[in-house]
N, C-alpha and C. Protein backbone atom coordinates (compact mmCIF):
# COMPACT_ATOMS: atom_id res chain seq x y z
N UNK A 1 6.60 -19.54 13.71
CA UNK A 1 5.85 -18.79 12.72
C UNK A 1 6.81 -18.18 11.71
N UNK A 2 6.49 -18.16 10.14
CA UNK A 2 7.28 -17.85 9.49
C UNK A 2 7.57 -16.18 9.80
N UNK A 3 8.51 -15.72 8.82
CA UNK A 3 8.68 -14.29 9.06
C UNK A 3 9.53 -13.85 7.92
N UNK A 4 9.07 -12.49 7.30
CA UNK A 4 9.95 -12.22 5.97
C UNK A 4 10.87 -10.64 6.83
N UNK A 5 11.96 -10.91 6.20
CA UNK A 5 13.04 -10.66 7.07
C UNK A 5 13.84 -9.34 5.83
N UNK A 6 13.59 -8.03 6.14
CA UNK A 6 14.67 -7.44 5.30
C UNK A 6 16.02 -6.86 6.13
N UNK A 7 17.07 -7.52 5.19
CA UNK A 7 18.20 -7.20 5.75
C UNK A 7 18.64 -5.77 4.72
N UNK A 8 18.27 -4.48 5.26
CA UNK A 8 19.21 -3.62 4.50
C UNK A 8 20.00 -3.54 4.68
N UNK A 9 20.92 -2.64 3.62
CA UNK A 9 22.80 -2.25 4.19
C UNK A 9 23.14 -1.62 3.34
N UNK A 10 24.35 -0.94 3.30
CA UNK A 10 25.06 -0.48 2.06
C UNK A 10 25.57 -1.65 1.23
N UNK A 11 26.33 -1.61 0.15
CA UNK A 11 27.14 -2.88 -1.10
C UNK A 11 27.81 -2.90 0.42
N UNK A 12 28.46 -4.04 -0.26
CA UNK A 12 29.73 -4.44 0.81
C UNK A 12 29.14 -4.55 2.29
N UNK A 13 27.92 -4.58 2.85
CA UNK A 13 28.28 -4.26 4.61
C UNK A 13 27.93 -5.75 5.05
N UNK A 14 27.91 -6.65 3.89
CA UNK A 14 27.55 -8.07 4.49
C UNK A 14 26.40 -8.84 4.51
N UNK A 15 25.54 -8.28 3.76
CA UNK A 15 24.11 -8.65 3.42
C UNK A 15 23.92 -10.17 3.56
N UNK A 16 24.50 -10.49 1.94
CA UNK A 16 24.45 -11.69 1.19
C UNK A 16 25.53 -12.71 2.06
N UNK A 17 26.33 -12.29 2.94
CA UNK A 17 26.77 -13.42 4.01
C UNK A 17 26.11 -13.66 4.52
N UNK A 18 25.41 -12.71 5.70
CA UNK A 18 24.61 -12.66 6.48
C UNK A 18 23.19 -13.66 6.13
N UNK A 19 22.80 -13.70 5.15
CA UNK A 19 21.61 -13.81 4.42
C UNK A 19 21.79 -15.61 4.09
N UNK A 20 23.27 -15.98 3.70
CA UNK A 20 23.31 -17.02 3.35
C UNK A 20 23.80 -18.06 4.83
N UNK A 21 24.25 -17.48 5.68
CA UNK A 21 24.69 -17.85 6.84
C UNK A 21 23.56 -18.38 7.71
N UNK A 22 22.34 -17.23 7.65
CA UNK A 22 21.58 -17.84 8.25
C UNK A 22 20.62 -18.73 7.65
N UNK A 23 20.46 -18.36 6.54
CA UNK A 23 19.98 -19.71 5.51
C UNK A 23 20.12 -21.25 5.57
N UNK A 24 21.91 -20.75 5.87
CA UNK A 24 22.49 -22.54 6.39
C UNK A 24 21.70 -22.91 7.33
N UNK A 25 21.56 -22.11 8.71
CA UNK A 25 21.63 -22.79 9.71
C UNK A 25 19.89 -22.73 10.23
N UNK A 26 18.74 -22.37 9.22
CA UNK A 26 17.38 -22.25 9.38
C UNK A 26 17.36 -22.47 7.78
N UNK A 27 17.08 -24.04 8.27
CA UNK A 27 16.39 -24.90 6.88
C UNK A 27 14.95 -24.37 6.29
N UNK A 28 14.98 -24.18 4.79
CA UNK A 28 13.86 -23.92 4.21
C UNK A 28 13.98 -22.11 4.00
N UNK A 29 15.05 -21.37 5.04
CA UNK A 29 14.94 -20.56 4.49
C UNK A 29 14.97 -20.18 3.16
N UNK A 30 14.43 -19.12 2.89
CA UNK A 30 15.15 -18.75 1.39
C UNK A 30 15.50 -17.10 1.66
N UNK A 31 16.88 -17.19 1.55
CA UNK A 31 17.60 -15.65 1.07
C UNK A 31 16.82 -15.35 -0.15
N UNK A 32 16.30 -15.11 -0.12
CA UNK A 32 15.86 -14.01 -1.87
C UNK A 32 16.87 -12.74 -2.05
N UNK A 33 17.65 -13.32 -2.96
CA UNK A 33 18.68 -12.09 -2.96
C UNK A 33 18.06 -11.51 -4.41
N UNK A 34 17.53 -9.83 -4.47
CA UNK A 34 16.86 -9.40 -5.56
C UNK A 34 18.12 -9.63 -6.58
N UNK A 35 19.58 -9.25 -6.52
CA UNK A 35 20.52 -8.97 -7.47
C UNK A 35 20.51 -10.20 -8.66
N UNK A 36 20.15 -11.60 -7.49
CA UNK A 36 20.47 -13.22 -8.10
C UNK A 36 19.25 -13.10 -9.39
N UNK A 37 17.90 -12.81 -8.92
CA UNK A 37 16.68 -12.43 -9.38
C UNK A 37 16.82 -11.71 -10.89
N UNK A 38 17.13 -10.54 -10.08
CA UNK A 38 17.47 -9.64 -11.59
C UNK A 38 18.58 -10.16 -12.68
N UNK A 39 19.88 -10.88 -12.13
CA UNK A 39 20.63 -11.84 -12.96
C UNK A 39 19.83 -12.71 -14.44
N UNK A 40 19.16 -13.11 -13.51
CA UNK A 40 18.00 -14.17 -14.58
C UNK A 40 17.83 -13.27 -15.70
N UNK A 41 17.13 -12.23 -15.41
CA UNK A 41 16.72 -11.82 -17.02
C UNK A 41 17.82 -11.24 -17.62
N UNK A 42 17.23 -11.25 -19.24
CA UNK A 42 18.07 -11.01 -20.51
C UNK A 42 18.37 -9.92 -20.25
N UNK A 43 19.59 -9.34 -20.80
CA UNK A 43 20.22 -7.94 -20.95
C UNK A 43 19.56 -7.07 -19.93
N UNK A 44 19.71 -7.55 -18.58
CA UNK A 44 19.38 -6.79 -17.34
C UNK A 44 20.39 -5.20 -17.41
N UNK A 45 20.94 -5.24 -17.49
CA UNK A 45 22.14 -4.17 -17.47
C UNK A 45 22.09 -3.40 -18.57
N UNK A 46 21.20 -3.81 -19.75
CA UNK A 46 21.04 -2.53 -20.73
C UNK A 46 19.63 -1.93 -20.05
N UNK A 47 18.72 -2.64 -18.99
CA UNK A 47 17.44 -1.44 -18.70
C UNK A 47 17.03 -2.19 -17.45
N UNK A 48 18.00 -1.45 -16.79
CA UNK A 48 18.50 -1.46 -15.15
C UNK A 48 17.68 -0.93 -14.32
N UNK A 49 16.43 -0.21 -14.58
CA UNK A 49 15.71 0.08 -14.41
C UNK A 49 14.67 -0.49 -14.45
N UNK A 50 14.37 -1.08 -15.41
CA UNK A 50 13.19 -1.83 -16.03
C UNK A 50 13.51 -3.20 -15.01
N UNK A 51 14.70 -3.94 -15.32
CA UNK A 51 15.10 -5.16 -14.51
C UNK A 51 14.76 -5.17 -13.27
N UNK A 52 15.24 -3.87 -12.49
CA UNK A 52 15.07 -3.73 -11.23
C UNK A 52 13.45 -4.04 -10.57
N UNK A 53 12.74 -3.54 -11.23
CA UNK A 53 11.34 -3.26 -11.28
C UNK A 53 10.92 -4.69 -11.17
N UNK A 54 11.25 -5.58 -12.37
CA UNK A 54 10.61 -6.68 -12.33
C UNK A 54 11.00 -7.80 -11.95
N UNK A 55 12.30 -7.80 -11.25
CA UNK A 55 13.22 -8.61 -10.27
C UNK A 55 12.55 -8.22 -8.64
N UNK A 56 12.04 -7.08 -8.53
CA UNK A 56 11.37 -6.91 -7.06
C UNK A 56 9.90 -7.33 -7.21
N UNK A 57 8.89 -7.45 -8.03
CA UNK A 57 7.75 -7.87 -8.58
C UNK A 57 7.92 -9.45 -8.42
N UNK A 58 8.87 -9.99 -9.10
CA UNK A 58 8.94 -11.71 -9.35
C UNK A 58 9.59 -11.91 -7.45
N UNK A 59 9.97 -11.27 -7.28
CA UNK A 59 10.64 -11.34 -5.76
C UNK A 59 9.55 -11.55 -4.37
N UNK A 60 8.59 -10.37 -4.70
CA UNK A 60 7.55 -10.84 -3.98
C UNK A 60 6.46 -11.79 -4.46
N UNK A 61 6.43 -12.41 -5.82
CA UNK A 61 5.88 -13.52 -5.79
C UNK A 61 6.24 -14.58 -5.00
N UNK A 62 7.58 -14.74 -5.46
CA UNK A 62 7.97 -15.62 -4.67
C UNK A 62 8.15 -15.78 -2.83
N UNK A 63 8.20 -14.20 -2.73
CA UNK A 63 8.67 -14.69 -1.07
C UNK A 63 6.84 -14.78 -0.09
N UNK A 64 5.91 -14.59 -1.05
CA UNK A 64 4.41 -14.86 -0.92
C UNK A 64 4.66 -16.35 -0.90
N UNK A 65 4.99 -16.88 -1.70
CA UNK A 65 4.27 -18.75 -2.00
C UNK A 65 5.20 -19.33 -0.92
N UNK A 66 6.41 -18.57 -0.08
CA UNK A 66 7.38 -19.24 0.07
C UNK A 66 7.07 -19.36 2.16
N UNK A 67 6.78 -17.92 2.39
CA UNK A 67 5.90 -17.76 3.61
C UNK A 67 4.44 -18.49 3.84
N UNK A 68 3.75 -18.65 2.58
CA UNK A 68 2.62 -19.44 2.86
C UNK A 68 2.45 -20.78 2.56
N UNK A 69 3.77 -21.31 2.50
CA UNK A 69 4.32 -22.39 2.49
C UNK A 69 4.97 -22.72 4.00
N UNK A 70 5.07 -21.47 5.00
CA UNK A 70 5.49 -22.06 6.58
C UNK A 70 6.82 -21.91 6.41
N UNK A 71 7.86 -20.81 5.54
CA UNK A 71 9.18 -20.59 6.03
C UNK A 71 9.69 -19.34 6.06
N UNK A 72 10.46 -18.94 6.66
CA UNK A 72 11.35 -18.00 6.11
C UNK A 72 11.70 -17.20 5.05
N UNK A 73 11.69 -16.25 5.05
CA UNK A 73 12.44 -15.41 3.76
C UNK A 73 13.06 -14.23 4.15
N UNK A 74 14.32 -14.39 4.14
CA UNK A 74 14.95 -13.06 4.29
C UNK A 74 15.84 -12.33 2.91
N UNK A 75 15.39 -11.30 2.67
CA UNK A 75 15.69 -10.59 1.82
C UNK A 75 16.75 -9.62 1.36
N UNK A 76 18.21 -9.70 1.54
CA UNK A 76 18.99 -8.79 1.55
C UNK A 76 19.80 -8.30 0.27
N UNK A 77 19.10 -6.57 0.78
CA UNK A 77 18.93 -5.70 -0.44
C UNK A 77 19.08 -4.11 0.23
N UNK A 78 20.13 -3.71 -0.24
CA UNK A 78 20.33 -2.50 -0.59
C UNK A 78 19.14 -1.18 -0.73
N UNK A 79 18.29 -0.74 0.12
CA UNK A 79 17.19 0.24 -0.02
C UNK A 79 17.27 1.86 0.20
N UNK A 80 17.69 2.26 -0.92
CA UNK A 80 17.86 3.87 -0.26
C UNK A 80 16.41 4.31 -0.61
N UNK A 81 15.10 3.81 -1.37
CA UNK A 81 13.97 4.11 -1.22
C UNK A 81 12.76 3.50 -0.46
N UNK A 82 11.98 4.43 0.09
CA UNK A 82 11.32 3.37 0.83
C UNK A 82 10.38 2.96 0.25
N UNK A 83 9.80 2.80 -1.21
CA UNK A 83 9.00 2.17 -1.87
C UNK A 83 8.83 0.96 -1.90
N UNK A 84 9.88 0.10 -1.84
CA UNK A 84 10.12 -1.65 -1.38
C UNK A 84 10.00 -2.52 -0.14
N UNK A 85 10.31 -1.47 0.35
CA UNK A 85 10.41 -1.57 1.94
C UNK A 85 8.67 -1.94 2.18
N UNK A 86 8.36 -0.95 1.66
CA UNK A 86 6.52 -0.46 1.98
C UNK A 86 6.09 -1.83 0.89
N UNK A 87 6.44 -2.24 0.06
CA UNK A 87 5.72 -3.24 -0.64
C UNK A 87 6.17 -4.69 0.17
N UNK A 88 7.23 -4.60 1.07
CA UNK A 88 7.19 -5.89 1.94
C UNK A 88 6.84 -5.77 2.71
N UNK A 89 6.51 -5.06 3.33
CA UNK A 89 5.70 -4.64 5.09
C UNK A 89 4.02 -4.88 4.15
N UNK A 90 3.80 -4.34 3.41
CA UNK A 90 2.27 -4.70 2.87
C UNK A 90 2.09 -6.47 2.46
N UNK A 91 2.99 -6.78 2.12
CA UNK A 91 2.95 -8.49 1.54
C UNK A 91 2.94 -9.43 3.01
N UNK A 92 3.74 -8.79 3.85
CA UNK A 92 3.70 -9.59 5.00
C UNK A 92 2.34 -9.65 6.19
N UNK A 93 1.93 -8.40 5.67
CA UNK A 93 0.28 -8.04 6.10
C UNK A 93 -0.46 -8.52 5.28
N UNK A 94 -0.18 -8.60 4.20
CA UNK A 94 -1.55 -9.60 3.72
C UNK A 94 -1.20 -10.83 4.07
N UNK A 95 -0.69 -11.61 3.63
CA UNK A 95 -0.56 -13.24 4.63
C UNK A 95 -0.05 -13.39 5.81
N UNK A 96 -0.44 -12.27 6.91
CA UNK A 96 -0.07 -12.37 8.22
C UNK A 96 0.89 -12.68 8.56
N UNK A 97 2.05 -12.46 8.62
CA UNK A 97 3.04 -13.26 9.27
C UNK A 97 4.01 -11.96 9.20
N UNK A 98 4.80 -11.85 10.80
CA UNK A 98 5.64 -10.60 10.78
C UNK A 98 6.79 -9.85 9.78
N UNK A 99 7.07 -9.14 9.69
CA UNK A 99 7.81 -8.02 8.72
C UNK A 99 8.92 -7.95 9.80
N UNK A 100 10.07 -7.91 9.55
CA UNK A 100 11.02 -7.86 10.76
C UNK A 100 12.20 -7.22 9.77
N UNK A 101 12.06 -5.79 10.13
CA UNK A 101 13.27 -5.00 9.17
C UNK A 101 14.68 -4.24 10.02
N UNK A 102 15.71 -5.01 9.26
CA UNK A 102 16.89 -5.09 9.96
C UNK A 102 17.60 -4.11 9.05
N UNK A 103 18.73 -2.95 9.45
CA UNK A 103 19.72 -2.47 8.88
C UNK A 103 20.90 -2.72 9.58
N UNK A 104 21.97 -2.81 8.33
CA UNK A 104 23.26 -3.39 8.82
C UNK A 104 23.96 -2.06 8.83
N UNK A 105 24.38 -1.37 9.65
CA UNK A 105 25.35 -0.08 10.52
C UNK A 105 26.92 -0.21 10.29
N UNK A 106 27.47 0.51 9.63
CA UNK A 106 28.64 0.56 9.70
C UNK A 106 29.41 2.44 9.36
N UNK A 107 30.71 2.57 9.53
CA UNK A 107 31.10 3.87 9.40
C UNK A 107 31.15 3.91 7.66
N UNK A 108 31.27 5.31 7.43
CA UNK A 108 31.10 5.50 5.88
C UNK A 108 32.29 4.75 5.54
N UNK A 109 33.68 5.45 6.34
CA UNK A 109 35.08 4.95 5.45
C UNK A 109 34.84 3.26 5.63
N UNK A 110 34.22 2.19 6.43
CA UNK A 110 34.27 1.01 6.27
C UNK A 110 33.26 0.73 5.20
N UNK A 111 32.68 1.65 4.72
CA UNK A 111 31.76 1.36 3.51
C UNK A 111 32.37 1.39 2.49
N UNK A 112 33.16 2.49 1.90
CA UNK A 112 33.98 2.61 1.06
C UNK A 112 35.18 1.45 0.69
N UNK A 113 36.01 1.38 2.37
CA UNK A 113 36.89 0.50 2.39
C UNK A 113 36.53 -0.82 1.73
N UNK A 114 35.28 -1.54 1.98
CA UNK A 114 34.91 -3.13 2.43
C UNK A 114 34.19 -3.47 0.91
N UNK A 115 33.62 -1.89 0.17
CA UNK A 115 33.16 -1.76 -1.16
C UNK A 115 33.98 -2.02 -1.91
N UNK A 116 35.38 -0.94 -1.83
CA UNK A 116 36.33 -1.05 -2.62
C UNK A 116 37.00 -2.19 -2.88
N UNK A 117 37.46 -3.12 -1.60
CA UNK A 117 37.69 -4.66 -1.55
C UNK A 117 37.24 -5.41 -2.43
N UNK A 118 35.91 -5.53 -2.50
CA UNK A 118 34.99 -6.63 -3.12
C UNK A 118 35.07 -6.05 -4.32
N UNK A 119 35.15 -4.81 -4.85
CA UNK A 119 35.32 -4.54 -6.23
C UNK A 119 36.29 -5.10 -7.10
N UNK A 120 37.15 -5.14 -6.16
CA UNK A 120 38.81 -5.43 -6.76
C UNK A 120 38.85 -6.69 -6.94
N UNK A 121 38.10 -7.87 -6.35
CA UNK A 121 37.97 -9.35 -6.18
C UNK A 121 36.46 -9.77 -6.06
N UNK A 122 35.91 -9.40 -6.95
CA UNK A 122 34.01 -10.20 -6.51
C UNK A 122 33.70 -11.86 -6.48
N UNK A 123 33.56 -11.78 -5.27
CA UNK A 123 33.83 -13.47 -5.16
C UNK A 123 32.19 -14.28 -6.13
N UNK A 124 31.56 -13.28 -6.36
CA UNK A 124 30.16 -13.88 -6.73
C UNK A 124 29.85 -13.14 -8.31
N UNK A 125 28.88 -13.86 -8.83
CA UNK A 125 28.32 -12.72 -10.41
C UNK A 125 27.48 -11.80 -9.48
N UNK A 126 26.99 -11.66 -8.71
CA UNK A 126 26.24 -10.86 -8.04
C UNK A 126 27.07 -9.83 -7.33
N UNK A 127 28.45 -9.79 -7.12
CA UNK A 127 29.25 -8.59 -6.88
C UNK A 127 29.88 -8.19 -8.05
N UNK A 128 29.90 -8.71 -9.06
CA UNK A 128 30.39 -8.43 -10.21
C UNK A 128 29.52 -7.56 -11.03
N UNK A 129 28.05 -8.05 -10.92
CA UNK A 129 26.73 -7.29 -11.12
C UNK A 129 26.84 -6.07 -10.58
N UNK A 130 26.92 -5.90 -9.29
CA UNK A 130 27.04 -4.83 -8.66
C UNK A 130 27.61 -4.08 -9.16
N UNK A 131 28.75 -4.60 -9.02
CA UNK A 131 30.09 -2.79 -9.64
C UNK A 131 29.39 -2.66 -10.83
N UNK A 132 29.55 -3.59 -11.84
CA UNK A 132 28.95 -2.89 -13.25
C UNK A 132 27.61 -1.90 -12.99
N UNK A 133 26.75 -2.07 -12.40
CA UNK A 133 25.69 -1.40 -11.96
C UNK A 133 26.15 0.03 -11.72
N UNK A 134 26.88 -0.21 -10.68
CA UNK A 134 27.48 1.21 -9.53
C UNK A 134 28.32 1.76 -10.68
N UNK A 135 28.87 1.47 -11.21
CA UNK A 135 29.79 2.26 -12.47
C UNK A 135 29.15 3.13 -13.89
N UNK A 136 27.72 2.39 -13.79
CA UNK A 136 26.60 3.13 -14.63
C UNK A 136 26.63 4.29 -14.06
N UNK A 137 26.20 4.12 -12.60
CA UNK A 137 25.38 5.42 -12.10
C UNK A 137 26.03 5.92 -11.53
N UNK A 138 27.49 6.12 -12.10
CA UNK A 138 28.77 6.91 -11.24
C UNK A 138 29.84 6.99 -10.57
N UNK A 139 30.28 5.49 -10.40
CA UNK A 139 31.13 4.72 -9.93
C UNK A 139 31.00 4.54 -8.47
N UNK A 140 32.38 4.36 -7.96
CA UNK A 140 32.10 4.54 -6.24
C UNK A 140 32.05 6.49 -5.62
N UNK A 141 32.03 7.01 -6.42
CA UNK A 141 31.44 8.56 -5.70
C UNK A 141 29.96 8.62 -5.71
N UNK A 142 29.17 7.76 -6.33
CA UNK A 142 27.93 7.44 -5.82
C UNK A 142 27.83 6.50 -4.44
N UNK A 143 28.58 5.93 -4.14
CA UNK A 143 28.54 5.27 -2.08
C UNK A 143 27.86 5.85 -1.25
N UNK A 144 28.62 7.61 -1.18
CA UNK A 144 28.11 8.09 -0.13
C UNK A 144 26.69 8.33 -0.28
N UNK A 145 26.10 9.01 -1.13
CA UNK A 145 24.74 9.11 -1.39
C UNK A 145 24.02 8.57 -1.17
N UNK A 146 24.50 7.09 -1.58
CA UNK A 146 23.18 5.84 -1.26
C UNK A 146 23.30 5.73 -0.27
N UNK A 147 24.75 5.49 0.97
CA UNK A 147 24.48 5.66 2.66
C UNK A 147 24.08 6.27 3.07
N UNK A 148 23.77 7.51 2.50
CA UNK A 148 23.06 8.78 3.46
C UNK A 148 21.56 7.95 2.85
N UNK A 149 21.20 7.93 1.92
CA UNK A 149 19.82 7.54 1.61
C UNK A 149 19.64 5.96 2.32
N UNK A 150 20.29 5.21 2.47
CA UNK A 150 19.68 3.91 3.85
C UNK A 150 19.69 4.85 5.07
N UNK A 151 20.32 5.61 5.09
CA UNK A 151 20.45 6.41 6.56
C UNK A 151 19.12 7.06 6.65
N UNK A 152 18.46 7.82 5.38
CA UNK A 152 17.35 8.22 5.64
C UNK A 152 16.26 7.42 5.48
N UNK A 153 15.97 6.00 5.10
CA UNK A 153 15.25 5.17 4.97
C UNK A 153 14.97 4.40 6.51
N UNK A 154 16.47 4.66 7.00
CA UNK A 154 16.48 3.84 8.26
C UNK A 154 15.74 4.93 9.41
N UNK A 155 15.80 6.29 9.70
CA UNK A 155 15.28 6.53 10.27
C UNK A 155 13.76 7.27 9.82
N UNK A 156 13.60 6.69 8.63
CA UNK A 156 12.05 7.00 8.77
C UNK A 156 11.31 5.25 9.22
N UNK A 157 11.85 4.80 9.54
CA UNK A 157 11.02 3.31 10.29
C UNK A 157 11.79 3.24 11.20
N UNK A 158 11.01 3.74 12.47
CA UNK A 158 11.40 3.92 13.87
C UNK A 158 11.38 2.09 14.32
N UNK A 159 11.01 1.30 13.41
CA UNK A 159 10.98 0.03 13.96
C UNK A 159 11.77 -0.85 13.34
N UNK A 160 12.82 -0.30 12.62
CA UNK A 160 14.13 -1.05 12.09
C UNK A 160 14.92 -1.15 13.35
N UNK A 161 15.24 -2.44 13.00
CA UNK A 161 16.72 -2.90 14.01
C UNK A 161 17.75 -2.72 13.41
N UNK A 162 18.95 -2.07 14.08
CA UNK A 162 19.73 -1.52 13.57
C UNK A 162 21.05 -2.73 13.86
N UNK A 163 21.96 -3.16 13.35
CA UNK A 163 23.10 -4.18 13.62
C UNK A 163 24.09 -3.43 12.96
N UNK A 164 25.26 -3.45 13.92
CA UNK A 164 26.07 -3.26 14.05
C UNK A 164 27.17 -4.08 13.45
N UNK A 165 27.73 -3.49 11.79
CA UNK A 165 28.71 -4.25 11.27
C UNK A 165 29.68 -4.15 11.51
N UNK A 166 31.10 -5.01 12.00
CA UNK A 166 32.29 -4.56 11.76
C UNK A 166 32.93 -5.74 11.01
N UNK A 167 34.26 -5.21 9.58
CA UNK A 167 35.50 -5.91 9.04
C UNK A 167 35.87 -7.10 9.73
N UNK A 168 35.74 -8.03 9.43
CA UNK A 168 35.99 -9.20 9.93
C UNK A 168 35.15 -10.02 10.89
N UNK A 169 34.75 -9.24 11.71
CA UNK A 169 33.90 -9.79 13.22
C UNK A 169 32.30 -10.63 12.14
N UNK A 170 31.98 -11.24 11.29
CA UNK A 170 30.98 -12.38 11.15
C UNK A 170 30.41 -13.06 11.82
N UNK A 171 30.85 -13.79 12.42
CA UNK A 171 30.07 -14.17 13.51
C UNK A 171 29.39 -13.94 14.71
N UNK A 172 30.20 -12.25 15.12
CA UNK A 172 29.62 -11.80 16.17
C UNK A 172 28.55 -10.78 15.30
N UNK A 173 28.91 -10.25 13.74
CA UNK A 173 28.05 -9.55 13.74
C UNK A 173 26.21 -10.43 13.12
N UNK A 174 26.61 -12.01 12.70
CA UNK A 174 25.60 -13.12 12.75
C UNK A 174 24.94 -13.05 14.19
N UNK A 175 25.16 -13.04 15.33
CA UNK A 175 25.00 -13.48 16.37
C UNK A 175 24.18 -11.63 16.59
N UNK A 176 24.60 -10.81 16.28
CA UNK A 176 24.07 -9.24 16.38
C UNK A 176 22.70 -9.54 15.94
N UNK A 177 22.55 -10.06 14.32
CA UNK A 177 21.85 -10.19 13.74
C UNK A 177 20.13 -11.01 14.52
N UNK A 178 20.91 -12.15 15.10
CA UNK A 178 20.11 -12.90 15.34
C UNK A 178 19.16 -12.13 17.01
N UNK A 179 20.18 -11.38 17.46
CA UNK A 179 19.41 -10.62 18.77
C UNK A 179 18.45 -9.95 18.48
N UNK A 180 18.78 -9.00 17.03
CA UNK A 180 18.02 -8.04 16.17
C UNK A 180 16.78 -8.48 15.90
N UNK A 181 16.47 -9.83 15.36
CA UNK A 181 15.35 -10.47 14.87
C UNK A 181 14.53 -11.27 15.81
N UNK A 182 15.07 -11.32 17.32
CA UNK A 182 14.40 -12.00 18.50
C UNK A 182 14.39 -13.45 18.32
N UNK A 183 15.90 -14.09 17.53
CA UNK A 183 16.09 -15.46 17.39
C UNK A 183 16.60 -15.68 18.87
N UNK A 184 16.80 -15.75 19.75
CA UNK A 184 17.05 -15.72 20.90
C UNK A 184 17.58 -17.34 21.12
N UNK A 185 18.87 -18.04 21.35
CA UNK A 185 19.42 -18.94 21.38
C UNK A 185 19.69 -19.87 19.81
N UNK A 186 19.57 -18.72 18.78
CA UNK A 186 19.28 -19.48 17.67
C UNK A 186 20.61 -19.87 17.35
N UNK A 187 20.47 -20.62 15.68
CA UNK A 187 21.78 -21.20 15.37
C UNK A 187 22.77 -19.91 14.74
């Protein structure tokens, strides 16, 4: 049975690996990464706001046609509000098929640390997106804020699975992932 899948986290805690990793190895998924989404439109970054809005709108179009099409969609995205959250738990209730919301756990300084990394080298336009984003709204002394705000997103849904990130460990924290979501012998 299909299942739309949010992977929250802080920048940096591994989302978009995670997201594309298991993508590989469960055909038909689709990662809907909102950042790739919001990329598409024109001068996203002069009304970052506005973009945001209609990159999560075109997002659940798509992860609608894509579940009632019989696959996968996992979604990994950054949520310090729970307004999105609540518009995918409602989308997955209207075409029946489970809501399975995952947060990726890590210590603040490995947030900072693993942020700061990818800043310095963005292997993707979508980490490159990012910092420019995060540098609007304050640079990296905005981090902690938004972790405390997944922190408070995460425990107002007593039914998030929580995974456990650590620096380097990928595959065990893939394999975390997959316990989290009740893939149980998966790839």
């Amino acid at each position: 049975m299909s299942r739309l899948i949010l992977l929250n986290g802080a920048p940096g805690s591994g989302k978009s690996t995670l997201a594309k990793i298991f993508a590989q190895r469960h055909p038909l998924t689709l990662a809907l990464d909102i950042d790739t989404v919001r990329g598409l439109l024109g001068a996203w970054l002069e009304q970052p706001h506005e973009s945001g809005l209609a990159a999560r709108k075109l997002a659940l179009a798509m992860a609608r046609v894509h579940l009632q099409d019989g696959h996968d969609v996992l979604v990994p995205q950054f949520l310090g509000r729970i307004d999105f959250v609540l518009q995918l738990e409602a989308l997955a209730q209207e075409v029946g098929f489970p809501f399975v919301e995952v947060a990726l756990i890590s210590t603040m300084d490995d947030v900072l640390d693993r942020y700061s990394r990818r800043a310095k080298a963005p292997e993707t336009q979508e980490h490159r997106d990012a910092a420019a984003l995060l540098e609007r709204s304050g640079g990296t002394d905005e981090l902690r804020p938004m972790y405390e705000r997944l922190l408070t997103v995460v425990a107002a849904r007593p039914a998030t699975r929580q995974v456990l990130t650590v620096e380097g460990e990928i595959e065990q924290t893939y394999q975390r992932l997959l316990e989290a979501i009740g893939d149980v012998g998966g790839k």
